[in-house]
Protein backbone atom coordinates (compact mmCIF):
# COMPACT_ATOMS: atom_id res chain seq x y z
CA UNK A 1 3.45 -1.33 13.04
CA UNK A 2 0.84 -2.96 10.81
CA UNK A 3 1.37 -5.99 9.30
CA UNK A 4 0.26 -5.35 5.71
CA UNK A 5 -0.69 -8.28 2.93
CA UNK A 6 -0.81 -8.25 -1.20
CA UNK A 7 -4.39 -7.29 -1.58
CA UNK A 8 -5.26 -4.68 1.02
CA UNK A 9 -6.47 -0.77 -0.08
CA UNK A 10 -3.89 1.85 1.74
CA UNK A 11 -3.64 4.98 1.28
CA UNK A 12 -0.60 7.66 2.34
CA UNK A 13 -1.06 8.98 5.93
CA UNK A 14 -0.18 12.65 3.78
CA UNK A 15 -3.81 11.72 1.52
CA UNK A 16 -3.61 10.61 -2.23
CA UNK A 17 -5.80 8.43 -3.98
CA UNK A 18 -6.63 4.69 -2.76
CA UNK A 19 -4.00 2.13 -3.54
CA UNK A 20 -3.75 -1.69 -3.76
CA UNK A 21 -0.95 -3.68 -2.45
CA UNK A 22 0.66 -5.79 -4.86
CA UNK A 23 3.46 -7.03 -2.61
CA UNK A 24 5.48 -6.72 0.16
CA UNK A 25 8.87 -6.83 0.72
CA UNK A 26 10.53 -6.86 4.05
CA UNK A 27 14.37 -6.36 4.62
CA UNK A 28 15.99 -9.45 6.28
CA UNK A 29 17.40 -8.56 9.87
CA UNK A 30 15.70 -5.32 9.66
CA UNK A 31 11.75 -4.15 10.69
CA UNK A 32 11.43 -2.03 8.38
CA UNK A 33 9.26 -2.79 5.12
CA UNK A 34 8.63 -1.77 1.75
CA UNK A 35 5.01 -2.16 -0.14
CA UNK A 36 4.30 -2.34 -4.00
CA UNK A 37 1.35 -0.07 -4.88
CA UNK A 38 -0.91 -0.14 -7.73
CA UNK A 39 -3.79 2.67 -8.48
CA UNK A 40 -5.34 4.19 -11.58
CA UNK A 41 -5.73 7.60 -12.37
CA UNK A 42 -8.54 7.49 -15.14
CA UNK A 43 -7.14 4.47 -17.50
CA UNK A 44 -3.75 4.36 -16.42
CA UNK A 45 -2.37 2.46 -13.97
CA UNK A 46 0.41 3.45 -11.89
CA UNK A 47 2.90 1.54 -9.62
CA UNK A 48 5.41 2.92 -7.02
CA UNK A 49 6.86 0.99 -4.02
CA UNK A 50 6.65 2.64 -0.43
CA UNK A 51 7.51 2.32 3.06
CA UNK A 52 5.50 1.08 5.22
CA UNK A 53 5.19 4.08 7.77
CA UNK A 54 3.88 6.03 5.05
CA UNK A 55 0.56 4.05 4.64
CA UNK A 56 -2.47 3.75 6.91
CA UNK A 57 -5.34 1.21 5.64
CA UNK A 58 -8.22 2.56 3.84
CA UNK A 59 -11.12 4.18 5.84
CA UNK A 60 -13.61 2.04 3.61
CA UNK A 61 -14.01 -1.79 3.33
CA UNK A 62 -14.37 -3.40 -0.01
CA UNK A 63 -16.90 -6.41 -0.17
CA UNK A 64 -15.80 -9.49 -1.19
């Protein structure tokens, strides 16, 4: 399973938009995880929080 960090562009393995983690939260004694995402749709922003095995990193890299 990837390890994701706060910063990185995901997307949903189903498609959708790009998406920015804002945080992760893992479950003690358990490997499963939960990500905070962030996107904007025009000028609003939007935030949901995940599971992990629903994400795959972004095909494109962002320069720094």
């Amino acid at each position: 399973m990837h390890s994701f960090q706060a910063g990185e562009v995901v997307c949903l393995k189903s498609g959708g938009p790009d998406m920015t983690i804002e945080s992760v939260q893992s479950n003690p004694g358990s490997d499963i995880a939960n990500v905070t995402c962030v996107w904007f749709v025009e000028k609003t922003l939007y935030r949901t929080t995940l599971p992990v095995s629903a994400l795959t990193s972004a095909l494109w890299p962002i320069a720094a």
